[in-house]
N, C-alpha and C. Protein backbone atom coordinates (compact mmCIF):
# COMPACT_ATOMS: atom_id res chain seq x y z
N UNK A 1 -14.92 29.21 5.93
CA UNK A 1 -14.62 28.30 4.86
C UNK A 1 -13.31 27.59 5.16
N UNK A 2 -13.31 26.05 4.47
CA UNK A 2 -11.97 25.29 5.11
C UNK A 2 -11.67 25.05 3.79
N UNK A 3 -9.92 25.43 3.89
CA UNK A 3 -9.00 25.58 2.72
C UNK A 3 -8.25 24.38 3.07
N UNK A 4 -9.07 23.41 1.92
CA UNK A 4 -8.21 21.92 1.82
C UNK A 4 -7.49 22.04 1.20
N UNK A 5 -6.02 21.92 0.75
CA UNK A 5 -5.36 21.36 -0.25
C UNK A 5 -4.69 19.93 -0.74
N UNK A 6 -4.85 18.98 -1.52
CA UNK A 6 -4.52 17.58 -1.80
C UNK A 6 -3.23 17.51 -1.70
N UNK A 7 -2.37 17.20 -0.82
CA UNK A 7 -1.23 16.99 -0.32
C UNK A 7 -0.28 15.57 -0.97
N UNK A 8 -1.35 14.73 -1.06
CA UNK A 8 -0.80 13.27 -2.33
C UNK A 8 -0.57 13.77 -3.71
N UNK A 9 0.52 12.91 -4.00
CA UNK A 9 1.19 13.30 -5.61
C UNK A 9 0.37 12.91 -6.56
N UNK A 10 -0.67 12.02 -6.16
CA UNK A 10 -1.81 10.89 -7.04
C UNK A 10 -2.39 10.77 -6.65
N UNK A 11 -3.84 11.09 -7.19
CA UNK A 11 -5.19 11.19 -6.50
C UNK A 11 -5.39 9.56 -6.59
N UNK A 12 -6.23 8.90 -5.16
CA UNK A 12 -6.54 7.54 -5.27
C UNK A 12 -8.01 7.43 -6.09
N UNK A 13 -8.25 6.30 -6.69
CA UNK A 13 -9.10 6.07 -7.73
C UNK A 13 -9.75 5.31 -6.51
N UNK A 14 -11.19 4.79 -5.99
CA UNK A 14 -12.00 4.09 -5.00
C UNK A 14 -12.36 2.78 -6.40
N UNK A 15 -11.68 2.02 -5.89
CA UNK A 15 -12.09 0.45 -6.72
C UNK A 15 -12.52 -0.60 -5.77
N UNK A 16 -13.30 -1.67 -6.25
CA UNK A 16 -14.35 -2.36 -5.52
C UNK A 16 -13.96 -4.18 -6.00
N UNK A 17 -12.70 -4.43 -5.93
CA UNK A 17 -12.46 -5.69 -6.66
C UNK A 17 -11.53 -6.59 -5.97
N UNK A 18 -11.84 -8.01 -6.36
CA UNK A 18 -11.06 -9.08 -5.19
C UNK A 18 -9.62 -8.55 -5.73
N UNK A 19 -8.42 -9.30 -4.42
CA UNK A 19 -7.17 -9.12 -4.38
C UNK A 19 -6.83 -10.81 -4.00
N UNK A 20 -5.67 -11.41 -4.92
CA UNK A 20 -5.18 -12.32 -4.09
C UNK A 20 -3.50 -12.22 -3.80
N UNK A 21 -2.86 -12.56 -2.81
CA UNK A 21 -1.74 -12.03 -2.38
C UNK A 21 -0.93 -13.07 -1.70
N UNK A 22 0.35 -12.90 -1.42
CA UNK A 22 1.54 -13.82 -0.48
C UNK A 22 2.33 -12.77 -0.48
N UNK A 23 3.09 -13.24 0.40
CA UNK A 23 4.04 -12.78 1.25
C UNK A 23 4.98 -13.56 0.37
N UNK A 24 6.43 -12.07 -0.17
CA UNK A 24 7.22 -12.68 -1.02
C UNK A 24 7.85 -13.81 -0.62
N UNK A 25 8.56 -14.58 -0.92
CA UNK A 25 9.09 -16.36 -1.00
C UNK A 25 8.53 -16.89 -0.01
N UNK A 26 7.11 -16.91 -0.34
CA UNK A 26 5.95 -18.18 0.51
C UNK A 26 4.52 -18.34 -0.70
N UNK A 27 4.46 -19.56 -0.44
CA UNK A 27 3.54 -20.03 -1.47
C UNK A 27 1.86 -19.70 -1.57
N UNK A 28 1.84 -19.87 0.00
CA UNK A 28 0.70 -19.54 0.64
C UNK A 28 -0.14 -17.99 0.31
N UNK A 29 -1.40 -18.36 -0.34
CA UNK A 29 -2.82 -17.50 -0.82
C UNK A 29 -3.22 -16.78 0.30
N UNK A 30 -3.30 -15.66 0.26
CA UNK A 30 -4.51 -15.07 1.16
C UNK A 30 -5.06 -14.40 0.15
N UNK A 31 -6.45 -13.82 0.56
CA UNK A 31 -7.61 -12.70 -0.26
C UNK A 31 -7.89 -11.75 0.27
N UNK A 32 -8.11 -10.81 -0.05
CA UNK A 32 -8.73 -9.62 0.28
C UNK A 32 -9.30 -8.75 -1.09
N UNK A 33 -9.84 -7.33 -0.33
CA UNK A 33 -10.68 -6.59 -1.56
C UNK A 33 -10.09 -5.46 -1.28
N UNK A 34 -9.66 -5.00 -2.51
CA UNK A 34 -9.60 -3.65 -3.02
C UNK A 34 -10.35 -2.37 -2.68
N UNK A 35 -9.76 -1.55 -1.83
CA UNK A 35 -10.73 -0.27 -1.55
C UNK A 35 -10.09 0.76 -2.35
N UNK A 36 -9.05 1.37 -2.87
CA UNK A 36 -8.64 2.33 -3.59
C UNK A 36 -7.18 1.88 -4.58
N UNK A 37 -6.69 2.66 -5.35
CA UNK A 37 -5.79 2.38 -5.83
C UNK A 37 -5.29 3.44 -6.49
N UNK A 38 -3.62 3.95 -6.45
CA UNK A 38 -3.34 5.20 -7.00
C UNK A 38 -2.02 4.84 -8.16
N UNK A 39 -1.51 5.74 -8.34
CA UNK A 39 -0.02 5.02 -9.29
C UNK A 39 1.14 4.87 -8.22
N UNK A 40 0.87 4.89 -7.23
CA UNK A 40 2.11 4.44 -6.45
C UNK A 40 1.54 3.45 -4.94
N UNK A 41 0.39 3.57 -4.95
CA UNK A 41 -0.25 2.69 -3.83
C UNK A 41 -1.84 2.33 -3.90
N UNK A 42 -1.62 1.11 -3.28
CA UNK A 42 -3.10 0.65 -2.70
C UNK A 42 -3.57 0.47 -1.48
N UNK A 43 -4.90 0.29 -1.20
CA UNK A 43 -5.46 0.05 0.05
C UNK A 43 -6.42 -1.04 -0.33
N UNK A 44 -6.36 -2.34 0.88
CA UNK A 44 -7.09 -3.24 0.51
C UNK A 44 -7.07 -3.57 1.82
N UNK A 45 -8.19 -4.57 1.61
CA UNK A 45 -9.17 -5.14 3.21
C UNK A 45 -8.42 -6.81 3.35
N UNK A 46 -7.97 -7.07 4.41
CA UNK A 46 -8.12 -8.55 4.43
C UNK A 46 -8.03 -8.96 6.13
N UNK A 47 -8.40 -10.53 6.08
CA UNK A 47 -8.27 -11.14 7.39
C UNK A 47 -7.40 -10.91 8.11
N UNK A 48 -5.88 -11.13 7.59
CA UNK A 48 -4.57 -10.90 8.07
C UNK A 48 -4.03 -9.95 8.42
N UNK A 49 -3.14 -10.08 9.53
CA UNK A 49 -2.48 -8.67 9.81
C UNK A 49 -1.23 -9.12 9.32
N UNK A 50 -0.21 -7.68 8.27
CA UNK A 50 1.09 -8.11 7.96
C UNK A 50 1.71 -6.62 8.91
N UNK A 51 3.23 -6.90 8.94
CA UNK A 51 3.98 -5.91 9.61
C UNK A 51 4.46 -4.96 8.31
N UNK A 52 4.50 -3.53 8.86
CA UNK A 52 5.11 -2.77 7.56
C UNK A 52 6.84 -2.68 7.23
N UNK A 53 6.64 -3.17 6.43
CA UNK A 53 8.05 -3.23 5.44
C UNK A 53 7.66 -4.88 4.91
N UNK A 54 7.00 -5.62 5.06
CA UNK A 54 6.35 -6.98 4.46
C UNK A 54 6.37 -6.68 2.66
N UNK A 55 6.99 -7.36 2.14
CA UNK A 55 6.79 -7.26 0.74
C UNK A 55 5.88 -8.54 0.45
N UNK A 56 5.14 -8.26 -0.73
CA UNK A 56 3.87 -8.89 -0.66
C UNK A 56 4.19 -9.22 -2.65
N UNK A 57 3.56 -10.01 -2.96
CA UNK A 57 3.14 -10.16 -4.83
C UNK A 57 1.42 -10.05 -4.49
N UNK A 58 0.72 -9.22 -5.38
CA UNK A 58 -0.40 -9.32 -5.45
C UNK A 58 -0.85 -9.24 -6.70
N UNK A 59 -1.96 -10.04 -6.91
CA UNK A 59 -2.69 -9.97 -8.06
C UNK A 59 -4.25 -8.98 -7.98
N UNK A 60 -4.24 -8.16 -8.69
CA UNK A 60 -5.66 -7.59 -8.75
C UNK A 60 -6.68 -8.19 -9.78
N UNK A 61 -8.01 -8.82 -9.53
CA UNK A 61 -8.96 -8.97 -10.28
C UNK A 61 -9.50 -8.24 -11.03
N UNK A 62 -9.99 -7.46 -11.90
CA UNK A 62 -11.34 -6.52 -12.14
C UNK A 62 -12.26 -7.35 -12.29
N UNK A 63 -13.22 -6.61 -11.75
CA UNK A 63 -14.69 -7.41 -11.47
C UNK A 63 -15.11 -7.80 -13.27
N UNK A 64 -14.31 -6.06 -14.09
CA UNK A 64 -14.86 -6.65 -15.46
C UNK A 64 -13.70 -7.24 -16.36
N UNK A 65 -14.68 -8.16 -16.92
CA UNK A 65 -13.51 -9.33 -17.81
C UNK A 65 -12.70 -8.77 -18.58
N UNK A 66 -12.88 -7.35 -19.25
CA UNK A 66 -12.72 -7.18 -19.95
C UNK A 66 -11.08 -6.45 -19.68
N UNK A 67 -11.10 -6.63 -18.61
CA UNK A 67 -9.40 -5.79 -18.44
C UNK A 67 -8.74 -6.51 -17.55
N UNK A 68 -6.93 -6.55 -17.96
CA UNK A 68 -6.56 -7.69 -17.41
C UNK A 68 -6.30 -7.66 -16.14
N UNK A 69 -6.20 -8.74 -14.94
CA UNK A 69 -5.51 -8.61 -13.96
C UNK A 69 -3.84 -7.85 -14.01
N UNK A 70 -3.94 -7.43 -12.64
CA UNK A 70 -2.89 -6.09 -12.59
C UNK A 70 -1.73 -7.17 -11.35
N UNK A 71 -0.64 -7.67 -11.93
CA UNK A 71 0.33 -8.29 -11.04
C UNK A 71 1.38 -7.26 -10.42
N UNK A 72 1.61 -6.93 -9.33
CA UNK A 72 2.69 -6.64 -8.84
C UNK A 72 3.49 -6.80 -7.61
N UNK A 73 4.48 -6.38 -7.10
CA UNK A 73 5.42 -6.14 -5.75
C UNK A 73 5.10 -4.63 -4.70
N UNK A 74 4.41 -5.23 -3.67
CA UNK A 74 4.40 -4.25 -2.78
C UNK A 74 4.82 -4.33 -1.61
N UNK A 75 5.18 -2.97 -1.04
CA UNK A 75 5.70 -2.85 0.39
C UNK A 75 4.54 -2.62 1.31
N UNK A 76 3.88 -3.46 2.24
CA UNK A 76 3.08 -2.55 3.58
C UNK A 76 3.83 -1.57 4.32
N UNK A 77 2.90 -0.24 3.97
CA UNK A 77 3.31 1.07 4.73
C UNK A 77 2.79 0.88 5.80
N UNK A 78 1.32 0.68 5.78
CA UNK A 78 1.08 0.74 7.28
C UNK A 78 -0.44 -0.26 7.44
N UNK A 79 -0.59 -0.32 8.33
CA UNK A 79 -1.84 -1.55 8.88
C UNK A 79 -2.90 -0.70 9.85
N UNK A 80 -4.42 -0.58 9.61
CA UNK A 80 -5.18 -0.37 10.97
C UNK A 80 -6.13 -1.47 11.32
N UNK A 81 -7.13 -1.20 12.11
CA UNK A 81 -8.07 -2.11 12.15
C UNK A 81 -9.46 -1.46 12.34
N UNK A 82 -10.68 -2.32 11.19
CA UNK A 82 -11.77 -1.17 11.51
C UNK A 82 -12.66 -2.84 12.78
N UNK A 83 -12.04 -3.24 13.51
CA UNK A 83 -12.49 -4.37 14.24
C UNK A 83 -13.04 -5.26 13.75
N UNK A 84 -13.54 -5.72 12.09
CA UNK A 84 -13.62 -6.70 11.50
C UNK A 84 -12.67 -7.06 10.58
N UNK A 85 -11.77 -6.02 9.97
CA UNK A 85 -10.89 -6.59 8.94
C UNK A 85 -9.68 -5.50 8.80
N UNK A 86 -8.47 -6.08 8.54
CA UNK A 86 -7.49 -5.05 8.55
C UNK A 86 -7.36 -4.43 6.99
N UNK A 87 -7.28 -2.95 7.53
CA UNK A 87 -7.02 -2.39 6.38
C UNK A 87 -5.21 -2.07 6.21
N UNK A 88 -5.00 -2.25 4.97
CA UNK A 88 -3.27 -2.60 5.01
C UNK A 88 -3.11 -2.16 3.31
N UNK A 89 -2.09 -0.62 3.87
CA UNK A 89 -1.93 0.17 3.07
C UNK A 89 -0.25 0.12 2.73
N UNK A 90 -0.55 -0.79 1.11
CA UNK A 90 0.64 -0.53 0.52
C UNK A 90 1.59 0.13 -0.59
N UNK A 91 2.91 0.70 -0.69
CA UNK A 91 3.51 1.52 -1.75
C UNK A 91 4.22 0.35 -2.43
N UNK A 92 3.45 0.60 -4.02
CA UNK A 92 3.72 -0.26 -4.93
C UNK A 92 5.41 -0.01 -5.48
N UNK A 93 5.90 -0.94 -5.55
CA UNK A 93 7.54 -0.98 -5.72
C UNK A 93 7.44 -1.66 -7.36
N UNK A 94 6.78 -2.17 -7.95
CA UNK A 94 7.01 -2.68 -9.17
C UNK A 94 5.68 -3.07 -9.79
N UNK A 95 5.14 -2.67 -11.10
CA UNK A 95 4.00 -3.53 -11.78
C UNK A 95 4.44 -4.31 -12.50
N UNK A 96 4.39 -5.58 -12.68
CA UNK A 96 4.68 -7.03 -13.78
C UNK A 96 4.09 -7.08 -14.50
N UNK A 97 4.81 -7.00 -15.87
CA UNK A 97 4.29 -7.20 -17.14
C UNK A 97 2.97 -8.39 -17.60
């Protein structure tokens, strides 16, 4: 028998919803999608590769109307690649009111 124990302070929630994002003081849109989300970080898919320590503003969609987009300030921890799209995992530094 294998004795896992959950080593994260916050279990990630698996969410399925667009992201739109910049790179702090630049105007410029990119998109990507949402693969998880916890109270101190996310993981999301996009075209772009950013370097870690990149602070980013992102907006989260929910697919349902009924709850609002989620604005905040994040840091990229870290970047991989699954050879079609980078996955780019960041620790949330602030949520906006």
């Amino acid at each position: 028998m294998i004795d896992y124990a959950e080593k994260r302070d916050f279990l990630r929630m698996p969410i399925d919803c667009e992201l739109s994002f910049s790179v702090e003081g630049s105007t410029k849109q990119y998109q990507g999608n949402v693969i998880n989300l916890s109270s101190k970080g996310i993981l999301f898919t996009s075209n772009e590769k950013f370097e870690s320590g990149t602070t980013l503003q992102i907006v989260l969609t929910p697919s349902n109307s009924t709850t609002s987009p989620m604005e905040a300030e994040v840091v990229v921890a870290r970047v991989s690649s699954n050879e079609v799209l980078f996955e780019i995992a960041c620790e949330i530094r602030e949520i906006k009111a």
